[in-house]
C-alpha atoms as a PDB file:
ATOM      1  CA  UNK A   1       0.000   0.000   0.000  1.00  0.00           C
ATOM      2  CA  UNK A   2       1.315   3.227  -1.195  1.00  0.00           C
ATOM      3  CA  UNK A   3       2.580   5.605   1.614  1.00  0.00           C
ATOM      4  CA  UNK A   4       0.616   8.794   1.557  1.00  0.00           C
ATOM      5  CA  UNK A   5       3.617  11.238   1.836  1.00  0.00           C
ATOM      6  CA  UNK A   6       5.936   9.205  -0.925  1.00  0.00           C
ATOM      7  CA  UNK A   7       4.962  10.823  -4.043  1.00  0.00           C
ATOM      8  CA  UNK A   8       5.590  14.365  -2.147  1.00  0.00           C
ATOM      9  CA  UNK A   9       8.881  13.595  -0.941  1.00  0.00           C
ATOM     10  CA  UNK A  10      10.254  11.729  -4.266  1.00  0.00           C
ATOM     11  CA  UNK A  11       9.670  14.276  -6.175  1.00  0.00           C
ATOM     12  CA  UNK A  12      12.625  16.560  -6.126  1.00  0.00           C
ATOM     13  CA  UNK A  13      14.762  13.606  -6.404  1.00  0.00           C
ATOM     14  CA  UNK A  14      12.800  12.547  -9.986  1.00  0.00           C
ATOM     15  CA  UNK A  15      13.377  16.065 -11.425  1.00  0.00           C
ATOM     16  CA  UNK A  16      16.952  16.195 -11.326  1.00  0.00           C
ATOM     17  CA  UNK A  17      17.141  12.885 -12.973  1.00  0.00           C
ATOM     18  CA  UNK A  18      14.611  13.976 -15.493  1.00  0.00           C
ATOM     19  CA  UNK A  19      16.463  17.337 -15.810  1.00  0.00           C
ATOM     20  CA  UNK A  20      20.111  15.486 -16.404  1.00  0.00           C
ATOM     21  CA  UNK A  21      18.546  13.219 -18.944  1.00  0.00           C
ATOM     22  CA  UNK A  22      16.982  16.312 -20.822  1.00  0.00           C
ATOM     23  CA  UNK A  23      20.593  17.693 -20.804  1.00  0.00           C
ATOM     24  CA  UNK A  24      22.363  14.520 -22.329  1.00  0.00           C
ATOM     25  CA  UNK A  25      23.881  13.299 -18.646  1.00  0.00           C
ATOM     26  CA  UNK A  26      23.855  10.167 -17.194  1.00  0.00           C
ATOM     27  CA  UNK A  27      21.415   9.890 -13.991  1.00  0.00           C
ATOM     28  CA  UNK A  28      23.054   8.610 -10.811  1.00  0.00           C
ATOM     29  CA  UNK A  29      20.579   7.749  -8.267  1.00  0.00           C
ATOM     30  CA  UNK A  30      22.887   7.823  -5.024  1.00  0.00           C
ATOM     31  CA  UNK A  31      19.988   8.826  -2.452  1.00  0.00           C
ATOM     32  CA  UNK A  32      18.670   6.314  -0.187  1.00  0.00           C
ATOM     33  CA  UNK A  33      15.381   8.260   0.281  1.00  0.00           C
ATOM     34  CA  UNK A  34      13.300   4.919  -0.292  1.00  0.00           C
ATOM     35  CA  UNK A  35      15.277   3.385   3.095  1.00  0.00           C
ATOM     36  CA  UNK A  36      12.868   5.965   5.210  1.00  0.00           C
ATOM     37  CA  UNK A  37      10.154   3.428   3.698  1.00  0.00           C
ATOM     38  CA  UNK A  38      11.059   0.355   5.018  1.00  0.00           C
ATOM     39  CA  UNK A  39       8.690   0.094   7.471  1.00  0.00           C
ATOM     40  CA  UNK A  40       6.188   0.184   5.179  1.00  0.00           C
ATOM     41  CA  UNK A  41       7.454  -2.820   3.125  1.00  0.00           C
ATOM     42  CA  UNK A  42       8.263  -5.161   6.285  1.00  0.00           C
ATOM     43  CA  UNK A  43       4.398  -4.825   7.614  1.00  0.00           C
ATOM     44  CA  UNK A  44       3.142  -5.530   4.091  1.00  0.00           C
ATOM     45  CA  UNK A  45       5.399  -8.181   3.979  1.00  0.00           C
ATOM     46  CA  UNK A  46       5.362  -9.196   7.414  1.00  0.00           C
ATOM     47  CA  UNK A  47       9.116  -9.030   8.036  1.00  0.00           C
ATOM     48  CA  UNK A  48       9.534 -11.844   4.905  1.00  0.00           C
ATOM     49  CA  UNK A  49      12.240 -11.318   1.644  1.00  0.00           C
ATOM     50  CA  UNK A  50       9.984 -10.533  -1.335  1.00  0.00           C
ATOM     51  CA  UNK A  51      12.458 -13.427  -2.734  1.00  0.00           C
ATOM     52  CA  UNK A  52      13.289 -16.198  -0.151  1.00  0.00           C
ATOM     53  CA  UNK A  53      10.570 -15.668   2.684  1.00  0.00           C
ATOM     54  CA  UNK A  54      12.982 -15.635   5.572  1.00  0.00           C
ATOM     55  CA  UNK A  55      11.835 -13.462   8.058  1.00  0.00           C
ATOM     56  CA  UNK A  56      14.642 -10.406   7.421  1.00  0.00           C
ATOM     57  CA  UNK A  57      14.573  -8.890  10.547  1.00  0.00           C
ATOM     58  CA  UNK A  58      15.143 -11.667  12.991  1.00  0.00           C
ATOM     59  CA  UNK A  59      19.341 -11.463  12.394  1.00  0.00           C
ATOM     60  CA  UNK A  60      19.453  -8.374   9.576  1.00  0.00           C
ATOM     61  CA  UNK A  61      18.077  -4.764   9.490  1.00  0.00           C
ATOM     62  CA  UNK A  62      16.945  -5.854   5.577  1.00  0.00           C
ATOM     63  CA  UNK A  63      17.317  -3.585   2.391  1.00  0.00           C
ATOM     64  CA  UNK A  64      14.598  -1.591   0.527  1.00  0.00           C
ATOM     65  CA  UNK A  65      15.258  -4.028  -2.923  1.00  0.00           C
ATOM     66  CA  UNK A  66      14.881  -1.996  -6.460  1.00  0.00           C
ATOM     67  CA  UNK A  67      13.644  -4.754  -8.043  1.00  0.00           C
ATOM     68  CA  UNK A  68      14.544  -3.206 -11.679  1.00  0.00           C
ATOM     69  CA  UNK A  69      18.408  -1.968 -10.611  1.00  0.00           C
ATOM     70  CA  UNK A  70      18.631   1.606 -10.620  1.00  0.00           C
ATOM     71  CA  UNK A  71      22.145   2.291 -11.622  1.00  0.00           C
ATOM     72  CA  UNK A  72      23.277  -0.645 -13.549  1.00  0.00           C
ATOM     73  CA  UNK A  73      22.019  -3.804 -15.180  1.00  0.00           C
ATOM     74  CA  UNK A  74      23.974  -7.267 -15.367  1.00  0.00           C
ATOM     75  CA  UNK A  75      23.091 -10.861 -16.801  1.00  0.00           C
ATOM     76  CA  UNK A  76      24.241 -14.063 -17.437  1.00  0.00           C
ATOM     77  CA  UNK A  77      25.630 -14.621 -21.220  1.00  0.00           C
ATOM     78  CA  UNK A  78      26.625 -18.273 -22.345  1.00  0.00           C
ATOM     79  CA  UNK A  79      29.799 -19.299 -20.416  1.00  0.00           C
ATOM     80  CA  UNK A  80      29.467 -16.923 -17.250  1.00  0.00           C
ATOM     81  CA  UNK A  81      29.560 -18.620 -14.252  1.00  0.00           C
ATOM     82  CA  UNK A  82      26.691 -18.475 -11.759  1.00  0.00           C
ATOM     83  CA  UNK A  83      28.708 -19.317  -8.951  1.00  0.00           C
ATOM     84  CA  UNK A  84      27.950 -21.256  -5.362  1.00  0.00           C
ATOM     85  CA  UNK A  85      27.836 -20.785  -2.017  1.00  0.00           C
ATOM     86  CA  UNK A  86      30.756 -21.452  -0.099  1.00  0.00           C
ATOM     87  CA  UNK A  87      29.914 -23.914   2.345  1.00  0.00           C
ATOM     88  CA  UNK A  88      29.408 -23.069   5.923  1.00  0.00           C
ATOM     89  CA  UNK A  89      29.061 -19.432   5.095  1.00  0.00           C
ATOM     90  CA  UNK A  90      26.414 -16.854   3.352  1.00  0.00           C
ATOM     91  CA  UNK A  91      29.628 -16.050   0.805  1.00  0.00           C
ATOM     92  CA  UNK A  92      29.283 -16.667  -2.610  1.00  0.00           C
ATOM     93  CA  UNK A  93      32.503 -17.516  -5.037  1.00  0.00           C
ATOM     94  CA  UNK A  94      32.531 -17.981  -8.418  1.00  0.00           C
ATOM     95  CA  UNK A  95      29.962 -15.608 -10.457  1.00  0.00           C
ATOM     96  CA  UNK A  96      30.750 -13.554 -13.128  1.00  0.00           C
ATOM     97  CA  UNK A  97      27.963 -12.023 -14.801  1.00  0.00           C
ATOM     98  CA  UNK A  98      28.229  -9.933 -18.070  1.00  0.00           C
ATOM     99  CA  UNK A  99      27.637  -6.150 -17.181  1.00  0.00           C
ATOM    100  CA  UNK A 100      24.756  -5.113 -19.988  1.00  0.00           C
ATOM    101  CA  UNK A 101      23.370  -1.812 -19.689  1.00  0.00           C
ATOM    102  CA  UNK A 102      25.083   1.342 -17.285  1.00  0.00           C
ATOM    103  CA  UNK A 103      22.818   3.406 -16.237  1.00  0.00           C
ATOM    104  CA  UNK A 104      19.947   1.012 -15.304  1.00  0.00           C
ATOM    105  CA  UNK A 105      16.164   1.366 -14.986  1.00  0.00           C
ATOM    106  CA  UNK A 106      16.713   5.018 -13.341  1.00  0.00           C
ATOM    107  CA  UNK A 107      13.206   6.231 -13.971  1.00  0.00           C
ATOM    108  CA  UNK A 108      12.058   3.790 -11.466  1.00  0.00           C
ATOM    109  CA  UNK A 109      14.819   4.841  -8.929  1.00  0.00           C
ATOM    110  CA  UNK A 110      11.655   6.372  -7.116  1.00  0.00           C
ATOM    111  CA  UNK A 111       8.665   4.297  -8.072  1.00  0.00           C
ATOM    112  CA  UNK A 112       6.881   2.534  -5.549  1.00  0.00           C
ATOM    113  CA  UNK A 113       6.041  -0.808  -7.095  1.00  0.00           C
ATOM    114  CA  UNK A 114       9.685  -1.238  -7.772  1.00  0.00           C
ATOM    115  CA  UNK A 115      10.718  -1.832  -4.282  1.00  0.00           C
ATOM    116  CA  UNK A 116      10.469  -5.214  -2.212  1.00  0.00           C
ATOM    117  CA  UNK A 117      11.789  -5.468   1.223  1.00  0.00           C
ATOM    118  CA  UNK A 118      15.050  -8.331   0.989  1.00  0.00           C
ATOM    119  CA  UNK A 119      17.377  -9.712   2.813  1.00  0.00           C
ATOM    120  CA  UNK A 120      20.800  -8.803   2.248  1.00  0.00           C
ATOM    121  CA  UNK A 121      21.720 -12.016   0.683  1.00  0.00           C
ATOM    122  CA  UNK A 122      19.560 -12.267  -1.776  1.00  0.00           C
ATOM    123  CA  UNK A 123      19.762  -8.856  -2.644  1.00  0.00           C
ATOM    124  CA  UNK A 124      23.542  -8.304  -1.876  1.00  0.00           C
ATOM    125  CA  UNK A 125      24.792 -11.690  -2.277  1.00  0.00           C
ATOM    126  CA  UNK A 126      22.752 -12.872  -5.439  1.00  0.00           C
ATOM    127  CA  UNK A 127      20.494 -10.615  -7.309  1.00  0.00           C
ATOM    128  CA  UNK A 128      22.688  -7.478  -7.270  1.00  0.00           C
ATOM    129  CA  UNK A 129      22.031  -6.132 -10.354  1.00  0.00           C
ATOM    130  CA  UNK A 130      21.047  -8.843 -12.088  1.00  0.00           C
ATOM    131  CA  UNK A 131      18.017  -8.942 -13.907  1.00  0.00           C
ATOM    132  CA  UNK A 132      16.933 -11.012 -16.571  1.00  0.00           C
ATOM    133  CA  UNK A 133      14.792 -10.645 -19.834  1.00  0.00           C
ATOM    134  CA  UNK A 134      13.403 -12.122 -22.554  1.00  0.00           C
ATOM    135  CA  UNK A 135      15.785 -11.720 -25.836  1.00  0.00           C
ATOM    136  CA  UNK A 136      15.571 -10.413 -28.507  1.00  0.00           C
ATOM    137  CA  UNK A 137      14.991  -7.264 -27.816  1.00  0.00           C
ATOM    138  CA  UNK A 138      17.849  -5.322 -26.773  1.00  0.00           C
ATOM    139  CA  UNK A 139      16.995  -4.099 -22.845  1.00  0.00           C
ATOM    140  CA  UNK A 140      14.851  -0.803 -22.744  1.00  0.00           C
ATOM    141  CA  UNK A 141      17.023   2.078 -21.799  1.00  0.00           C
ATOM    142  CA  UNK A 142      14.574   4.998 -21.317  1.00  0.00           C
ATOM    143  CA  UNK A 143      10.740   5.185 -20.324  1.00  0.00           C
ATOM    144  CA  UNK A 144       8.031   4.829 -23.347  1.00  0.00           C
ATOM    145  CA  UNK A 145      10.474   3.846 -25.246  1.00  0.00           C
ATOM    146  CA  UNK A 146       8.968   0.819 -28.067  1.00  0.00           C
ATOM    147  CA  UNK A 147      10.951  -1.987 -26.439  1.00  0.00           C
ATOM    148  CA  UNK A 148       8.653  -5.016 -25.786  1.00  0.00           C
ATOM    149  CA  UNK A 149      10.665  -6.101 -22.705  1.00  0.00           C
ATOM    150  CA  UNK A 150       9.406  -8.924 -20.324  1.00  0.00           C
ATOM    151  CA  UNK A 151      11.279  -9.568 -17.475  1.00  0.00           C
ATOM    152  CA  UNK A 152      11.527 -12.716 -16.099  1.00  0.00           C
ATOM    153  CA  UNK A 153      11.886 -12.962 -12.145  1.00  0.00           C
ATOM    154  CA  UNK A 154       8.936 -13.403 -10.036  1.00  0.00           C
ATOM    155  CA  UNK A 155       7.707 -10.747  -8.084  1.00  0.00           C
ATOM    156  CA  UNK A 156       5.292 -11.702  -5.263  1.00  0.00           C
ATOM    157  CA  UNK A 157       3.285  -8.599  -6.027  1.00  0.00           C
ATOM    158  CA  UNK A 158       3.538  -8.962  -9.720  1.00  0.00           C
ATOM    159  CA  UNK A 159       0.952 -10.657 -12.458  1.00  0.00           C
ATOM    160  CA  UNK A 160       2.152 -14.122 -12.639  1.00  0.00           C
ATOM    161  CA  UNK A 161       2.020 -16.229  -9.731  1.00  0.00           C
ATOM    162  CA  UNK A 162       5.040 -18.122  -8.292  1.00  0.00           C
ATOM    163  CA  UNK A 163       3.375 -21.199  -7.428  1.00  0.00           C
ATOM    164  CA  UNK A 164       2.915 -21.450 -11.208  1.00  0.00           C
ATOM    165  CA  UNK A 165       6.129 -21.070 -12.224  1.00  0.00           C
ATOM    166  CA  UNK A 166       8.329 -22.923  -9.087  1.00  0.00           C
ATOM    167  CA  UNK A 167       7.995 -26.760  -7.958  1.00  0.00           C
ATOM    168  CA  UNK A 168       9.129 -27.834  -4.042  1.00  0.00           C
ATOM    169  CA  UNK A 169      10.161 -31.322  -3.344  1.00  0.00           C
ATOM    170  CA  UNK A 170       9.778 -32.896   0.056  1.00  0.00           C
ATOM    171  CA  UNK A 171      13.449 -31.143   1.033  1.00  0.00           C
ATOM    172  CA  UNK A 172      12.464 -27.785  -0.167  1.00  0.00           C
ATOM    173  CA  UNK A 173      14.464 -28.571  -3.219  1.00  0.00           C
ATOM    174  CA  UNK A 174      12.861 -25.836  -5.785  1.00  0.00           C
ATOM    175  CA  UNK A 175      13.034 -26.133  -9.728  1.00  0.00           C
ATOM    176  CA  UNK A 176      10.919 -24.929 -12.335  1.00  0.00           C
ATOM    177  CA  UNK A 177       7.502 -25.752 -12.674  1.00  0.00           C
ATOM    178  CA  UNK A 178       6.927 -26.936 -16.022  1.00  0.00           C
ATOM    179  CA  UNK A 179      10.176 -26.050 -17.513  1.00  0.00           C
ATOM    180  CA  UNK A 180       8.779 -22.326 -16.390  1.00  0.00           C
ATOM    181  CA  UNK A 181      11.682 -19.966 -17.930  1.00  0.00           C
ATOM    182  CA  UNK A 182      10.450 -17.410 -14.899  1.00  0.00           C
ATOM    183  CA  UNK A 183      10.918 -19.692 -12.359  1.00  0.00           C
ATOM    184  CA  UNK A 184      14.450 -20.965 -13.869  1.00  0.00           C
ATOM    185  CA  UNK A 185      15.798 -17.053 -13.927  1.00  0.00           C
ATOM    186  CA  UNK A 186      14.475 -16.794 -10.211  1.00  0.00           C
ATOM    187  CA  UNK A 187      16.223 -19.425  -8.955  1.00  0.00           C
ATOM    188  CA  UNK A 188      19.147 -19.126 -10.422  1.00  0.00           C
ATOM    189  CA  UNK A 189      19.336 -15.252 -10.138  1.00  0.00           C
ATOM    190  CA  UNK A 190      18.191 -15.304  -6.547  1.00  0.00           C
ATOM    191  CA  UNK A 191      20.134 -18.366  -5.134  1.00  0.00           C
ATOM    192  CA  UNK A 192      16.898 -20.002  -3.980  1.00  0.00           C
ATOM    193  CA  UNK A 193      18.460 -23.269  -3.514  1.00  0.00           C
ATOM    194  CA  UNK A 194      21.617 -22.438  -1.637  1.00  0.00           C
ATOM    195  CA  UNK A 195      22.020 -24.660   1.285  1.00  0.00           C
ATOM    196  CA  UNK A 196      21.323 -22.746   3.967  1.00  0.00           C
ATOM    197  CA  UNK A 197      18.113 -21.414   2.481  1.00  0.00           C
ATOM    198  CA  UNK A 198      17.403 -25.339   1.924  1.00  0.00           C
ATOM    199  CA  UNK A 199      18.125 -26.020   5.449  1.00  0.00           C
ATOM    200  CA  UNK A 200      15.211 -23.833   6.297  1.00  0.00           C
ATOM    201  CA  UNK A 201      12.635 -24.718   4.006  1.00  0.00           C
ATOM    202  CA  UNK A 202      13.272 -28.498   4.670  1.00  0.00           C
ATOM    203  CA  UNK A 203      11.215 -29.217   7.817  1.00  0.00           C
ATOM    204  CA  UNK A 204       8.195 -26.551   6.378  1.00  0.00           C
ATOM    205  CA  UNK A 205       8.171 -28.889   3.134  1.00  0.00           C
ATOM    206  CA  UNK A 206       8.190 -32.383   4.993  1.00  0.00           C
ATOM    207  CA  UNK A 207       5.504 -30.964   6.814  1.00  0.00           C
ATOM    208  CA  UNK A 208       3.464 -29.628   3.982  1.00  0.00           C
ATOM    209  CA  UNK A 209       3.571 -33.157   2.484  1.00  0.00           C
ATOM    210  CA  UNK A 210       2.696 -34.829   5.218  1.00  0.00           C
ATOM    211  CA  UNK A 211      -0.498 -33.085   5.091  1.00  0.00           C
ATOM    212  CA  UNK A 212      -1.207 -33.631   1.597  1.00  0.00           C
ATOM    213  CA  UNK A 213      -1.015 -36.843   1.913  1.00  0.00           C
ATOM    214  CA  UNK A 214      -3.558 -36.601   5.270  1.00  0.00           C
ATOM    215  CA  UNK A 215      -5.663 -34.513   2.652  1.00  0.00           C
ATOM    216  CA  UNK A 216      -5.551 -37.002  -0.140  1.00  0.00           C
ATOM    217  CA  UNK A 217      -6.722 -39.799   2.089  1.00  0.00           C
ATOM    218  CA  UNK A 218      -9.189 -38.016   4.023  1.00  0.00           C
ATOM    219  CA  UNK A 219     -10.579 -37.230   0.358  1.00  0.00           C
ATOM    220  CA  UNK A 220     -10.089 -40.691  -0.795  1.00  0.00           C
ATOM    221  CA  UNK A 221     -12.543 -41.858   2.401  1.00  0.00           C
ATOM    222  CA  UNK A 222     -15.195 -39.233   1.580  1.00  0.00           C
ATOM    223  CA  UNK A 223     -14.491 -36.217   3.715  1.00  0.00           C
ATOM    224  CA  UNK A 224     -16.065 -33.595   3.297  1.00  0.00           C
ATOM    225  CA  UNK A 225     -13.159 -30.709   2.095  1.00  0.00           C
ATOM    226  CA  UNK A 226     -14.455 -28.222   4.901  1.00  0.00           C
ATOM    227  CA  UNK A 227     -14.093 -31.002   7.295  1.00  0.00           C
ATOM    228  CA  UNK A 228     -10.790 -32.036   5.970  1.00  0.00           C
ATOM    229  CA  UNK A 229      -8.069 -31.993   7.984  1.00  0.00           C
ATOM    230  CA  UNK A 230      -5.213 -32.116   6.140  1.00  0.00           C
ATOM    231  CA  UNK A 231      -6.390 -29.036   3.681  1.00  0.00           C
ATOM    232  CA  UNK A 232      -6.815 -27.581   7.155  1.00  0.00           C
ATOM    233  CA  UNK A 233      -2.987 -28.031   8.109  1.00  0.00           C
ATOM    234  CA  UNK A 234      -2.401 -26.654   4.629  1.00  0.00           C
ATOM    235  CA  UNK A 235      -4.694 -23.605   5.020  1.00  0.00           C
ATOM    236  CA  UNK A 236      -2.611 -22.660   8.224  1.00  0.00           C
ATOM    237  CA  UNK A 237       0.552 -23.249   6.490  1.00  0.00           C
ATOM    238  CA  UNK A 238       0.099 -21.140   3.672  1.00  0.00           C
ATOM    239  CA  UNK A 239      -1.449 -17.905   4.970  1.00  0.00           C
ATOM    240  CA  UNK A 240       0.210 -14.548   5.222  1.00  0.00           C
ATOM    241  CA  UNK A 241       1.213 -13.508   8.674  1.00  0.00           C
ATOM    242  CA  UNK A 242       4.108 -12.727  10.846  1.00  0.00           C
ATOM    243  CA  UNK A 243       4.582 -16.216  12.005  1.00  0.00           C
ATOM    244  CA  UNK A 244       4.171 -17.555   9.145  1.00  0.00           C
ATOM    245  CA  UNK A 245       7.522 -19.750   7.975  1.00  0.00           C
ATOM    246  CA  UNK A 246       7.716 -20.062   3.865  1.00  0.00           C
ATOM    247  CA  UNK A 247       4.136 -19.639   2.961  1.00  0.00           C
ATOM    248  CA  UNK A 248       4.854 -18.883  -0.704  1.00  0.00           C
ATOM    249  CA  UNK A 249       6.449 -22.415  -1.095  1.00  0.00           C
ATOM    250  CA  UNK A 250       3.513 -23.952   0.905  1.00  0.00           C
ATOM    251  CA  UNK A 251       1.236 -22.585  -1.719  1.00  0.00           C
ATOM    252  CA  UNK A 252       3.042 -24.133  -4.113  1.00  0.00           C
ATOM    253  CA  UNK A 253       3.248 -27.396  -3.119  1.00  0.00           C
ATOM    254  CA  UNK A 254      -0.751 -27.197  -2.550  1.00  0.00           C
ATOM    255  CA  UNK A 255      -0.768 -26.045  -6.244  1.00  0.00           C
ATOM    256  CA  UNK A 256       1.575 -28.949  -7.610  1.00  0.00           C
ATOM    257  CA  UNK A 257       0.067 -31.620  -5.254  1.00  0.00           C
ATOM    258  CA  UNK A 258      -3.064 -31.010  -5.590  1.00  0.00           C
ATOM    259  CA  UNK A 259      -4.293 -29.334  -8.464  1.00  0.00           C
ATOM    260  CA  UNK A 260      -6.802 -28.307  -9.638  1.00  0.00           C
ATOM    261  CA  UNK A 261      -6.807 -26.867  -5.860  1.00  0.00           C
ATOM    262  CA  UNK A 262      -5.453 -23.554  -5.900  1.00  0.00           C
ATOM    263  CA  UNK A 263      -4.491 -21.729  -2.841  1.00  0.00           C
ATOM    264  CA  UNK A 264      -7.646 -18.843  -3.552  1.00  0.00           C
ATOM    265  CA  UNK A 265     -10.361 -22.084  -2.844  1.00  0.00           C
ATOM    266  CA  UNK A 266      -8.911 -23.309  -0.299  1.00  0.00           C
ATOM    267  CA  UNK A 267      -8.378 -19.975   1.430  1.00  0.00           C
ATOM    268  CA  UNK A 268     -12.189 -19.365   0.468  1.00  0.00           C
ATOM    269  CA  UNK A 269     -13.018 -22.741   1.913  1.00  0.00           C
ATOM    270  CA  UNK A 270     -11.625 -21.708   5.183  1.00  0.00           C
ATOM    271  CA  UNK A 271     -12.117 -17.831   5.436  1.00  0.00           C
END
């Protein structure tokens, strides 16, 4: 939900980019306005990364994430390496994207749909300034200009849903969901299956199955669903909330497991 005072205090800080582009400069967006903000992204997103749904603010103060990079723009060509996580630690050795575009998406340095709250390892560590698109085209480098771009990471707020596009196995293992080439970029871009971040999803995924499988039998002895307890256990699982642990990936796993079920009946089942 949009703050009230944003608009009013961002924009000074979109004229002078306006006013260097209009005299041939490059923009460099240097202010960390958007960090007065936060607060406003951890309620809405109840303390969670908009990319791995750890709860941010239990060991980090979290970053205000430009989900289009501001300032530059880097991707993966044929023969970069993605790199890994060094074992034991958050570190990551070993990737060397191709730098594309320099200045980035700096006319939405200061829009409000282009911010998710993160955790500094995803957005640090990983994503940087990566950001993946479709290709051809070449990468839009102004606004309105006729570049039919689509980028391809997920964005929990965006139009296409995540469960759709990423499959959990029963160790929080995540891949693409039907070959989905969103949900390969997002995993990929974002690290979702370094091991620590598997370590955590692990136990929320065993238990997720468990009650599918309590669901699926319960169905299979004529249960009614609103007296099914195992879409019950789901329905707890996957809501919103701040003690809710890796909601997004319970969804999906309802999705994958049980389709046609999607999370919106079964969250109208139980409202």
């Amino acid at each position: 939900m949009l703050n009230p005072t944003f608009e009013a205090r961002v924009q000074a800080e979109r004229d002078k980019i306006r006013a260097a582009i209009l005299a041939g400069q490059v923009p460099r967006i240097e202010k960390t306005l958007w960090q007065d903000f936060k607060v406003d992204f951890s309620l809405q997103q109840h303390g969670k990364c908009g990319y791995c749904e750890i709860n941010v603010m239990v060991g980090h103060f979290g970053d205000v994430e430009h989900f289009a990079p501001k300032n530059e723009v880097a991707e993966f060509n044929a023969g970069d390496n993605e790199g890994s996580e060094i074992e034991g630690l958050a570190s990551l050795k070993g990737r060397s994207p191709s730098l594309k575009v320099a200045p980035g998406y700096w006319w939405l340095a200061y829009q409000w749909e282009n911010y998710l709250l993160s955790c500094g390892i995803c957005n640090q560590t990983w994503k940087n300034s990566l950001f993946p698109v479709k290709h051809p085209p070449p990468r839009a480098g102004a606004p309105l200009e006729t570049v039919p771009e689509s980028f391809l990471l997920l964005n929990p707020y965006g139009t296409r849903d995540p469960a759709r596009h990423l499959r959990f196995d029963i160790n929080g293992f995540v891949e693409p969901r039907n070959s989905s080439i969103y949900g390969r970029e997002t995993i990929r871009t974002c690290g979702l299956n370094r091991l620590a971040l598997l370590n955590a999803r692990q136990p929320v995924a065993e238990r997720a199955f468990a009650a599918v499988v309590d669901a699926q039998l319960a169905e299979q002895d004529g249960v009614a669903p609103a007296d099914n307890e195992g879409l019950q256990d789901l329905h707890r699982m996957g809501q919103d909330g701040k003690t809710a642990v890796h909601p997004g990936m319970v969804r999906a796993i309802i999705l994958a497991e049980l389709e046609p079920l999607t999370w919106e009946v079964l969250d109208a089942l139980f409202a």
